[in-house]
Protein backbone atom coordinates (compact mmCIF):
# COMPACT_ATOMS: atom_id res chain seq x y z
CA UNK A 1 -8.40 23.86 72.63
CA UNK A 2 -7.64 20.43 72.52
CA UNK A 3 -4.32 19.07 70.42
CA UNK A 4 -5.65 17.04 66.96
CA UNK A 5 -3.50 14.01 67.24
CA UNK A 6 -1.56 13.62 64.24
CA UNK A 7 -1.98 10.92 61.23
CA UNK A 8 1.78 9.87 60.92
CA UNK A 9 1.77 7.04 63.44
CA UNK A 10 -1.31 5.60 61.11
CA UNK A 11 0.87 6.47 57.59
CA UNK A 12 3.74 5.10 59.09
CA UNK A 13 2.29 1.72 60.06
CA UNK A 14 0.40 1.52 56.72
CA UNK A 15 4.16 1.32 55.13
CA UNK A 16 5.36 -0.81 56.99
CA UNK A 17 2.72 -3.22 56.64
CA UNK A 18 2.85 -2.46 52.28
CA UNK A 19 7.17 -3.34 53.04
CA UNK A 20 6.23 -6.65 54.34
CA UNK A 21 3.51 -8.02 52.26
CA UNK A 22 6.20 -6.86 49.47
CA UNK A 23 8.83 -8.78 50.86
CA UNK A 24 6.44 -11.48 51.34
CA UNK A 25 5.08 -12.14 48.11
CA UNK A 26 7.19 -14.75 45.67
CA UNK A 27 9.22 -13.79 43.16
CA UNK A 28 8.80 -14.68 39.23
CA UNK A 29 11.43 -17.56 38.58
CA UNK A 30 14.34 -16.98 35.97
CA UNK A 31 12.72 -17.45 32.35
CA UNK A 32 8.89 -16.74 33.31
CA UNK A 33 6.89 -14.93 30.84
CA UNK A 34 6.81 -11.53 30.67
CA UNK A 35 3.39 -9.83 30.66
CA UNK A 36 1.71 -7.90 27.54
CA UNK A 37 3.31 -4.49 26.68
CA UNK A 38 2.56 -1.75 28.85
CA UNK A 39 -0.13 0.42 27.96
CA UNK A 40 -1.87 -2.23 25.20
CA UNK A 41 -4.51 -4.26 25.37
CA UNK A 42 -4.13 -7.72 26.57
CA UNK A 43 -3.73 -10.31 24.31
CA UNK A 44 -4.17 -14.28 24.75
CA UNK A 45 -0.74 -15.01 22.92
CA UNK A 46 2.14 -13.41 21.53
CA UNK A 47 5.86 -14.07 20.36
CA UNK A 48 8.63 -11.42 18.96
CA UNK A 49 11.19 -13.28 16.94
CA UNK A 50 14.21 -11.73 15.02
CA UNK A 51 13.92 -13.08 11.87
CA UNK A 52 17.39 -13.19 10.75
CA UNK A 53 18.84 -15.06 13.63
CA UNK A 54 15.47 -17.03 15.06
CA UNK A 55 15.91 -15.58 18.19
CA UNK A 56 12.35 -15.53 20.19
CA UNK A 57 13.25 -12.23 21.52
CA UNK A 58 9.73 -11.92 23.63
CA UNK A 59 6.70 -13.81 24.21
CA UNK A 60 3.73 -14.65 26.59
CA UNK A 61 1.67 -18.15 26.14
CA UNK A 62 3.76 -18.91 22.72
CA UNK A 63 3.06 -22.27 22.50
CA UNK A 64 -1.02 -22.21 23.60
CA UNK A 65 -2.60 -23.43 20.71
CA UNK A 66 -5.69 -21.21 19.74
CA UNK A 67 -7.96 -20.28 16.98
CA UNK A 68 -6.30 -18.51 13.98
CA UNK A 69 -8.84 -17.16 12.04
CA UNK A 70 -7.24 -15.90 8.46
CA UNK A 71 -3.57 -15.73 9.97
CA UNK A 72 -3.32 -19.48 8.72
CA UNK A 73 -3.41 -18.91 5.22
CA UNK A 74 -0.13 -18.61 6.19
CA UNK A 75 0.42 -21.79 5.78
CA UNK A 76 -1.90 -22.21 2.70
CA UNK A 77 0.11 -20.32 0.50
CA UNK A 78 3.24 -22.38 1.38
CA UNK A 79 1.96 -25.42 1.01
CA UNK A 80 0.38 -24.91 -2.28
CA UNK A 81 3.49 -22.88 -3.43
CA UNK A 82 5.61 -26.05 -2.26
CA UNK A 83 2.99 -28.06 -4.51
CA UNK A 84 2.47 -26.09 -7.49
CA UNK A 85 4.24 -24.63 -9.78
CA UNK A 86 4.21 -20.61 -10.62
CA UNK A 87 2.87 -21.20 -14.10
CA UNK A 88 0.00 -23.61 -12.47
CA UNK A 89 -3.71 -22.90 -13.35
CA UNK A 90 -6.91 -23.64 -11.17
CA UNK A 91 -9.90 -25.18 -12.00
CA UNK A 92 -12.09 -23.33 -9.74
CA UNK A 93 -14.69 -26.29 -7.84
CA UNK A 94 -17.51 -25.86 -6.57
CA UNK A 95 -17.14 -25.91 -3.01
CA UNK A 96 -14.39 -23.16 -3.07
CA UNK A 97 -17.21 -21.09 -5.18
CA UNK A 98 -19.28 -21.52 -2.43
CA UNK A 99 -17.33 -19.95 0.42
CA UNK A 100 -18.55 -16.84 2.19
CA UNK A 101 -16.58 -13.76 2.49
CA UNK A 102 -14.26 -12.46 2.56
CA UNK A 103 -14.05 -13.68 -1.26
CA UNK A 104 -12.66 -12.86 -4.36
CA UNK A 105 -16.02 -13.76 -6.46
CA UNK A 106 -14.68 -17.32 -8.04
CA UNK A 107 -16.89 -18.84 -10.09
CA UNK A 108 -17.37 -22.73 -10.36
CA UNK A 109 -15.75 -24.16 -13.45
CA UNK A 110 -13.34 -20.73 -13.69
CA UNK A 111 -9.50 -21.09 -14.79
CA UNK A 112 -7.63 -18.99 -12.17
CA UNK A 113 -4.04 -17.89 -12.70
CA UNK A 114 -2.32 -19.51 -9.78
CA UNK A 115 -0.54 -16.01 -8.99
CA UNK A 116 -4.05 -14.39 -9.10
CA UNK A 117 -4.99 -16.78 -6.53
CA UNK A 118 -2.00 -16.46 -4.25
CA UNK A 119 -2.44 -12.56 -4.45
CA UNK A 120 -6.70 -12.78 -3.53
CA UNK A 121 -5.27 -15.72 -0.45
CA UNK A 122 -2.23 -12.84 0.64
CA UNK A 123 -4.08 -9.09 0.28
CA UNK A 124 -7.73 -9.26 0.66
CA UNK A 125 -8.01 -12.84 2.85
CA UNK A 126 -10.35 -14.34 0.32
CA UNK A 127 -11.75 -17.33 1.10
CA UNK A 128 -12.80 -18.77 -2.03
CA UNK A 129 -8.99 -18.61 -3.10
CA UNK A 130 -7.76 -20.54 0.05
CA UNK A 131 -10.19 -23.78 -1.10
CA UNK A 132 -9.44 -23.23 -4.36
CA UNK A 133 -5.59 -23.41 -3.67
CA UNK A 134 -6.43 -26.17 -1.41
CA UNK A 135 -7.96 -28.53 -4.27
CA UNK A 136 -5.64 -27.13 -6.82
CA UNK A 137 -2.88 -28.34 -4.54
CA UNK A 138 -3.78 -31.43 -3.03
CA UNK A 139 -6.83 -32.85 -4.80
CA UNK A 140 -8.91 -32.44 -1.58
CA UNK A 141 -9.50 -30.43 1.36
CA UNK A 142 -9.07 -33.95 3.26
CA UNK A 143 -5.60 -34.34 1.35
CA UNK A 144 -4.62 -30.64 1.69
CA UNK A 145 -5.05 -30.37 5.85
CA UNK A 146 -2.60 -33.93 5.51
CA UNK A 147 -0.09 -32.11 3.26
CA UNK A 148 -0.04 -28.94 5.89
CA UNK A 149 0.22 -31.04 8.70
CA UNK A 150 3.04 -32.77 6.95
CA UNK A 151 5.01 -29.80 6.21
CA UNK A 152 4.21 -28.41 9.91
CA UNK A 153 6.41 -31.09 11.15
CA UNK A 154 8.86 -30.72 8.68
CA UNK A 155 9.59 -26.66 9.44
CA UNK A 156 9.56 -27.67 13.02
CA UNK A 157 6.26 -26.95 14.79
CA UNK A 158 5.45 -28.26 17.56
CA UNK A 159 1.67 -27.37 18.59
CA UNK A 160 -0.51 -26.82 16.03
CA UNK A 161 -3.34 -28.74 14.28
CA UNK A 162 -4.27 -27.41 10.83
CA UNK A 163 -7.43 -28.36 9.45
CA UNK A 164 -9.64 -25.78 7.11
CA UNK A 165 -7.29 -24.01 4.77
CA UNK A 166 -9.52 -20.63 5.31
CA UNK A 167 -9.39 -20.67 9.34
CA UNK A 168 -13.26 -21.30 9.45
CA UNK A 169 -13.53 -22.15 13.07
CA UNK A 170 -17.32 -22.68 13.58
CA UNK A 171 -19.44 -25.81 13.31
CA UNK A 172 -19.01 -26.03 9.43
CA UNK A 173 -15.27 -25.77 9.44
CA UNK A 174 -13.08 -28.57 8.04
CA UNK A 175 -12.00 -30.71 10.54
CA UNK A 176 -13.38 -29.00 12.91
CA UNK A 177 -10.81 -25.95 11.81
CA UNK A 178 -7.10 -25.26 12.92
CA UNK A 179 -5.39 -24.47 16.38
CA UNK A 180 -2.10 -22.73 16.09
CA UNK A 181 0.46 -21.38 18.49
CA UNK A 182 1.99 -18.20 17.87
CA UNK A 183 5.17 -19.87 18.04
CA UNK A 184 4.22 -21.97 15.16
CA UNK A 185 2.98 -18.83 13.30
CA UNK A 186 5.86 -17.16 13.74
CA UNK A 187 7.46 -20.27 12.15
CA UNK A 188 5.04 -19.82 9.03
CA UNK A 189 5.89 -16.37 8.92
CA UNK A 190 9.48 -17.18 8.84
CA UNK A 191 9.42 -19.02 5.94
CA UNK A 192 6.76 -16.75 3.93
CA UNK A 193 9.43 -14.16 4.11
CA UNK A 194 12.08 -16.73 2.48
CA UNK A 195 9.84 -16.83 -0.48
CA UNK A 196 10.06 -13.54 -2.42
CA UNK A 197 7.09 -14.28 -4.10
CA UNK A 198 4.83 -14.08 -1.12
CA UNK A 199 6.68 -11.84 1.25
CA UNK A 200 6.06 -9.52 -2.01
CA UNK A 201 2.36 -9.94 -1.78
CA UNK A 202 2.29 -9.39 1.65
CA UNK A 203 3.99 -6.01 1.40
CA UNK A 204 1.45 -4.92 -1.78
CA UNK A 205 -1.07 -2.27 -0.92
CA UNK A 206 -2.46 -2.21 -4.01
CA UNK A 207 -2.41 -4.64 -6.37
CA UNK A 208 -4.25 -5.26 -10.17
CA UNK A 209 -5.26 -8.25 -12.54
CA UNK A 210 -7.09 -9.26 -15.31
CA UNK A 211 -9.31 -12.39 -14.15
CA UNK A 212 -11.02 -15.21 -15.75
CA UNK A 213 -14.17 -12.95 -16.61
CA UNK A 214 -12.08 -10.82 -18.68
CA UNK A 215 -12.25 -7.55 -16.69
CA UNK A 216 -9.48 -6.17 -14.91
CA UNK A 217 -9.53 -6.08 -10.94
CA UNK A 218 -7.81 -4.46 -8.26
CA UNK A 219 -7.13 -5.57 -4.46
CA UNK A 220 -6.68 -3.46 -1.42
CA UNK A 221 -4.60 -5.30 1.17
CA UNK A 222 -6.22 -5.81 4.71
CA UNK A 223 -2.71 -5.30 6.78
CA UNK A 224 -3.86 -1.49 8.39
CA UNK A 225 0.00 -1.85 9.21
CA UNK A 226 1.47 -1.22 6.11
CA UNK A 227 2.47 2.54 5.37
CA UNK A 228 1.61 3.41 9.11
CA UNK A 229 4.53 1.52 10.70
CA UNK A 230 7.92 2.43 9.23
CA UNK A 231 9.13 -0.58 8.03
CA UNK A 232 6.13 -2.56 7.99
CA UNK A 233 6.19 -5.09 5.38
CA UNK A 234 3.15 -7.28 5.87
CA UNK A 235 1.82 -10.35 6.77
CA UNK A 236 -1.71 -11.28 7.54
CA UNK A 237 -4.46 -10.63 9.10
CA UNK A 238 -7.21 -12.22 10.59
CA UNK A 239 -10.93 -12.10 12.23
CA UNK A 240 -13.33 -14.39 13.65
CA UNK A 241 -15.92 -14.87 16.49
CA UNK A 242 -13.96 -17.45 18.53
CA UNK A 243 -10.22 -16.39 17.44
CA UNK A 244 -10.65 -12.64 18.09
CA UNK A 245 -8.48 -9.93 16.25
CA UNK A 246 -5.15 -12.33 14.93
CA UNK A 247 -2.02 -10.45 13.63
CA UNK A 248 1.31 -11.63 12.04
CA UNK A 249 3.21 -8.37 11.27
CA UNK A 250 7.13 -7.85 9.77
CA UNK A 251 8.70 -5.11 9.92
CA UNK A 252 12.37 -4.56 8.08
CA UNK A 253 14.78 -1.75 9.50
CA UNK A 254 18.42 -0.85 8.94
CA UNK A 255 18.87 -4.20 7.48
CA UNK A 256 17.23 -6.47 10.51
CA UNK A 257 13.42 -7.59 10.31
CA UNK A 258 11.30 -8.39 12.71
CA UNK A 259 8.23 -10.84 13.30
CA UNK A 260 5.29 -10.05 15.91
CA UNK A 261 2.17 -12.71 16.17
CA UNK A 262 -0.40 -11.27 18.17
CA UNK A 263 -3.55 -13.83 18.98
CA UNK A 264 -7.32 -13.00 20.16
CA UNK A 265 -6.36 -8.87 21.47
CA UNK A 266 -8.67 -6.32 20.65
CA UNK A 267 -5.62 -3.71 19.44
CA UNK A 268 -3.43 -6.36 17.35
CA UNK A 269 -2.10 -3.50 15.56
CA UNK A 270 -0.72 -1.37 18.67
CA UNK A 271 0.70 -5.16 20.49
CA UNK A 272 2.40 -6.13 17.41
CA UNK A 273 3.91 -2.34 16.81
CA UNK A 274 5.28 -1.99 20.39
CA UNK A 275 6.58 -5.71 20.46
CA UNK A 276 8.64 -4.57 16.44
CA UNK A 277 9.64 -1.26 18.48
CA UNK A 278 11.12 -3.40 21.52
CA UNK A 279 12.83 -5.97 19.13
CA UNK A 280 14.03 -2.66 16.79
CA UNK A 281 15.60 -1.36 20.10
CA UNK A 282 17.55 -4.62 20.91
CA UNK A 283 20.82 -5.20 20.27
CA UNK A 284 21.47 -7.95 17.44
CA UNK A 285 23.88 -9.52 19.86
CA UNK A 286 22.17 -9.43 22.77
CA UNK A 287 21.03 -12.94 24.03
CA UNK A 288 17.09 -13.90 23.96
CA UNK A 289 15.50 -15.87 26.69
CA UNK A 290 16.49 -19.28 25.33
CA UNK A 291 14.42 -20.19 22.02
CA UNK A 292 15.42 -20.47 18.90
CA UNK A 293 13.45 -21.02 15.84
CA UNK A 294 13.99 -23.68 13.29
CA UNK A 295 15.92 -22.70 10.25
CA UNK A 296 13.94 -22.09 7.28
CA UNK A 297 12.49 -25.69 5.33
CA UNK A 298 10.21 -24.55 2.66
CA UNK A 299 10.57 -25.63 -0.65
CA UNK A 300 8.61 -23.38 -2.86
CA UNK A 301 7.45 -23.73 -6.81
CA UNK A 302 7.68 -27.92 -7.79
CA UNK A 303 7.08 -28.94 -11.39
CA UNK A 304 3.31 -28.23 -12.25
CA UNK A 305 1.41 -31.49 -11.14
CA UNK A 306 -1.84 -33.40 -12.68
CA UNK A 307 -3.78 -31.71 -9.47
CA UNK A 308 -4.24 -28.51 -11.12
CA UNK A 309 -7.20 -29.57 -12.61
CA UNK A 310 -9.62 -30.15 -9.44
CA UNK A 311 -12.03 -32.86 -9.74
CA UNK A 312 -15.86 -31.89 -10.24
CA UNK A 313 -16.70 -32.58 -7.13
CA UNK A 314 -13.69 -32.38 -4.45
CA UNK A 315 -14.44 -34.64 -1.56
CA UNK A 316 -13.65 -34.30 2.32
CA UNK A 317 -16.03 -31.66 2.99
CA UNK A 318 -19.65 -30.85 2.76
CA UNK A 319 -21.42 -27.36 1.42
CA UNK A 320 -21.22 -24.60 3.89
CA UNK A 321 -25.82 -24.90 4.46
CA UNK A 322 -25.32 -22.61 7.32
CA UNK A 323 -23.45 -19.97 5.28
CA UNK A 324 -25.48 -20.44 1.95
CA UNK A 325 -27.09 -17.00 2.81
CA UNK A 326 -23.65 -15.54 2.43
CA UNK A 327 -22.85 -16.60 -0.54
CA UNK A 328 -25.58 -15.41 -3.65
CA UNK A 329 -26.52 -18.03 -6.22
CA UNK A 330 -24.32 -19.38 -8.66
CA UNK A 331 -21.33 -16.73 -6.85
CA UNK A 332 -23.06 -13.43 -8.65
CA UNK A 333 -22.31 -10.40 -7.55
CA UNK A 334 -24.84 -9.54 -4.99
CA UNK A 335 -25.75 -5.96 -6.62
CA UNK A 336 -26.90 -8.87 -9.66
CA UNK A 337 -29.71 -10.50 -7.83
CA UNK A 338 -31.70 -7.98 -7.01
CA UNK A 339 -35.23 -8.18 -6.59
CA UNK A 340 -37.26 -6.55 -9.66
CA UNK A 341 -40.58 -5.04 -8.73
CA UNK A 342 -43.91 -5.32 -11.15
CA UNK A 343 -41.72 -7.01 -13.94
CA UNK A 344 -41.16 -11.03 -15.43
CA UNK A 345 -43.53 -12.94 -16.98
CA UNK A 346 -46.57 -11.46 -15.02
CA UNK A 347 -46.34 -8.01 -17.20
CA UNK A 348 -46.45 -9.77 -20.19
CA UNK A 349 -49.55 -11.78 -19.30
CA UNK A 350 -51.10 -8.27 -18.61
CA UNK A 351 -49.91 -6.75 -21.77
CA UNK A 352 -52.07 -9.64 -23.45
CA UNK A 353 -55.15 -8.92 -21.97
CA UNK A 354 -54.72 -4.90 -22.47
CA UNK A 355 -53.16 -5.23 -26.20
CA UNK A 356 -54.04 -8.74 -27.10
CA UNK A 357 -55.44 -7.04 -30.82
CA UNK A 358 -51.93 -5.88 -31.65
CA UNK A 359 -49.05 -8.18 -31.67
CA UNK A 360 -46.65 -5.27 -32.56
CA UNK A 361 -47.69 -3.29 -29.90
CA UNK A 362 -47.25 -6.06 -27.50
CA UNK A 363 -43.44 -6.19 -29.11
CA UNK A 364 -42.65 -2.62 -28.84
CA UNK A 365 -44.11 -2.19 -25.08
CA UNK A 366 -42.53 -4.94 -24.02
CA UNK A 367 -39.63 -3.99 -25.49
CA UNK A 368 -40.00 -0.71 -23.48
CA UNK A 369 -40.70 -2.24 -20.28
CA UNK A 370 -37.52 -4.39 -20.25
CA UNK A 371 -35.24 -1.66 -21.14
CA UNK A 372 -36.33 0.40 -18.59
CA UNK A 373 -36.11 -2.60 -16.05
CA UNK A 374 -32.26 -3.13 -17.41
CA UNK A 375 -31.88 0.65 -17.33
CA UNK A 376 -32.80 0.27 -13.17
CA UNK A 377 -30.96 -2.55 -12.37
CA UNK A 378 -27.74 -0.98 -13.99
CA UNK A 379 -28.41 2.14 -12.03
CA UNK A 380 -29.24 0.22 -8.52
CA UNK A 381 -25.51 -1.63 -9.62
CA UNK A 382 -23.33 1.56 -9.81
CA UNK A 383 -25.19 3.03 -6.64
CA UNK A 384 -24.47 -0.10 -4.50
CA UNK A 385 -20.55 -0.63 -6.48
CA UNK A 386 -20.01 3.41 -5.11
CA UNK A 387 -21.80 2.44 -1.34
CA UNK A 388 -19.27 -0.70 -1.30
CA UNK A 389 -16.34 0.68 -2.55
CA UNK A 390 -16.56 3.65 -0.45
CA UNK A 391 -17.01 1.69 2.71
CA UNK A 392 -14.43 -0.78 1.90
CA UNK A 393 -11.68 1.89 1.44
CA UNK A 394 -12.84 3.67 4.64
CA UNK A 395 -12.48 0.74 6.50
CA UNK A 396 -8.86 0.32 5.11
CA UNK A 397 -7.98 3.66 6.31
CA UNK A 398 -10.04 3.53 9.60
CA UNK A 399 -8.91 1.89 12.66
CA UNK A 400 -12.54 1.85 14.09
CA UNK A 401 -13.43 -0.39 11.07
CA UNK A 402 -12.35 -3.70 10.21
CA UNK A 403 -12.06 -5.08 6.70
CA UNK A 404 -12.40 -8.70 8.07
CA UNK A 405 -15.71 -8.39 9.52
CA UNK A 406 -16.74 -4.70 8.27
CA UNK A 407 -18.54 -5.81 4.49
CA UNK A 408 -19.09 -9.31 4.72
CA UNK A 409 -20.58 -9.85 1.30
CA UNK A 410 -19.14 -10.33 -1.97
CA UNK A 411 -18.68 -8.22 -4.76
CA UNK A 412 -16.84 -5.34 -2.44
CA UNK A 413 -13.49 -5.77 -4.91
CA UNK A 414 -15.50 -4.68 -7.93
CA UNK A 415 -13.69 -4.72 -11.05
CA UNK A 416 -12.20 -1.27 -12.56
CA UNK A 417 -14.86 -1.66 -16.00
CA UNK A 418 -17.25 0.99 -15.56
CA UNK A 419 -20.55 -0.54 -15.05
CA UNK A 420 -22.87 -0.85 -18.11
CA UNK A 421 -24.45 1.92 -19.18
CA UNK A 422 -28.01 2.46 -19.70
CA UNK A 423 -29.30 1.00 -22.86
């Protein structure tokens, strides 16, 4: 029987040739950037900074300006905290009552707390709040992108173009909306945490108020990060078609904190955790590839200003049209504009016709009849309050959801008042 020739000589060249093309193939140059963590998803942009020293401890495309989404009410809250004073009130306009989700439910003509405001901007991403603290701050939206460019070059940024104090991006965005780097995030994020106020905020998983309507409410903060990452201390969040899944996330062990900014990646959470773990694990001495952030600039909390009363009619920016159907008529609840079947002025007519010989019958039915049409609606309310609330706090504890994209309509941070009851 004839000898099977054996497969080594084939292996062996296969090797060699694997050895060569190896050998061949260029190496990365000294300072190159390092690609995403193993075992996450990819990601467009990221940066690792140690927050106490500035050190930019990792990072791949930091300086790429891209989409933000909600990540730049970042630097919303610090300008209007570097324009207003903690005591400030805001005269809610009418263009910040007509933003879409996510929202707080601001009303036009409404006197906001400006810590109410700042807490709505921090935890749930509200939209309605970011305008409103835009006006408040600067007079107008047009004024307000000119006041955050302003103090982008004063804490040292280098890339960025802010625009829409929300981090609208589409075709009815301010300005066309913001590009930021995460280098220039992690900037922002820098200086958040040198205000107590906000860093506070952005740590708060649960936070309570009485607003202008007189009813207390309560606000569930977005950051999935918090309680789930030891350490984890906030810092935003963010969602939109064109920006992706954003992240800024701080973390604070054994007395060092850490900043990740994670841009367009579909697992923000799981970048920005292994990036914290990676900075956690290196030395405080140890040198970083080069960068250095700019020391902190911002100058929170100035003597309240005239600008805390907005105009009636703020100028720089035209209603959202296109997101109208978002947003329900005079910023109602949405559970409050329901349709009501076989009622209105059409019953009445036929209660005429039927009982036009007795006026007090007419009274007492129609009486009856709107009773029972308040006794619906109320009962339709608490139905669609327990559907909303029920969603909204599964999507808080559910990676598979996202609060950012998950409810968009308003009324999802219903106040703690029990709804009415039937009359």
């Amino acid at each position: 029987m004839p000898r099977r020739p054996s497969p080594a000589p084939v292996w062996a060249l296969l090797c060699l040739m694997t050895v060569v093309i190896v050998g061949l193939a260029p190496t990365a140059p000294a300072g190159a950037q390092a690609a995403p963590p193993p075992g996450a998803h990819p990601a467009k942009a990221w940066i690792l900074v140690d927050a106490d020293t500035g050190k930019v401890l990792d990072a791949f495309d930091e300086h790429e300006a891209l989409p933000p989404a909600s990540t730049t009410k970042l630097m919303t809250a610090l300008v209007a905290t570097e324009k207003l004073a903690k005591e400030a009130t805001l005269t809610v306009g009418a263009d910040a009552a007509a933003q879409p989700a996510m929202r707080i439910g601001m009303v036009a003509g409404e006197q906001w707390t400006f810590d109410a405001a700042l807490h709505s901007l921090m935890m749930v991403s509200a939209n309605d709040a970011a305008y409103a603290l835009a006006e408040a701050a600067s007079g107008s939206l047009g004024a307000f992108a000119n006041d955050m460019t302003a103090a982008a070059v004063r804490y040292g940024m280098v890339d960025s173009h802010f625009a829409d104090p929300a981090g609208f991006d589409d075709a009815s965005a301010f300005g066309g909306g913001s590009r930021v780097s995460a280098y220039d995030l992690a900037i922002a994020a820098r200086n958040i945490l040198a205000v107590p106020g906000l860093a506070a905020m952005a740590g708060t998983t649960k936070y309570r108020f009485d607003g202008p309507d007189g009813h207390p409410h309560v606000l569930y903060n977005h950051d999935k990060l918090l309680g789930r990452y030891p350490g984890a201390t906030g810092l935003k969040t963010g969602y939109t078609a064109l920006a992706g899944h954003t992240f800024v996330g701080t973390a604070t062990r054994d007395g060092r904190t850490m900043i990740s900014v994670v841009l367009n990646a579909d697992d923000t959470y799981g970048i920005a955790s292994k990036l914290m773990d990676k900075g956690f694990a290196t030395p405080a001495a140890a040198p970083g590839p080069g960068a250095v952030l700019p020391p902190v600039r911002v100058q929170p909390y100035r003597p309240p200003l005239a600008s805390t009363l907005v105009p009636a009619n703020p100028s720089g920016k035209a209603s959202k049209a296109g997101k109208a159907a978002l947003s329900t008529v005079g910023a109602q609840p949405v559970a409050e504009h329901r349709p009501v079947h076989g009622g209105g002025a059409g019953g009445a007519f036929t209660v005429v016709f039927l009982f036009g010989g007795s006026s007090m019958g007419l009274v007492v039915l129609s009486r009856q009849r709107a009773s029972r049409r308040r006794r619906e609606r109320a009962a339709r309310r608490r139905r669609l309050a327990d559907l909303r609330r029920a969603a909204y706090l599964e999507a808080l504890d559910d990676d598979d959801w996202d609060v950012e994209i998950a409810i968009p309509v308003q009324g999802q941070f219903e106040n703690l008042a029990t709804s009415p009851s039937p009359e």
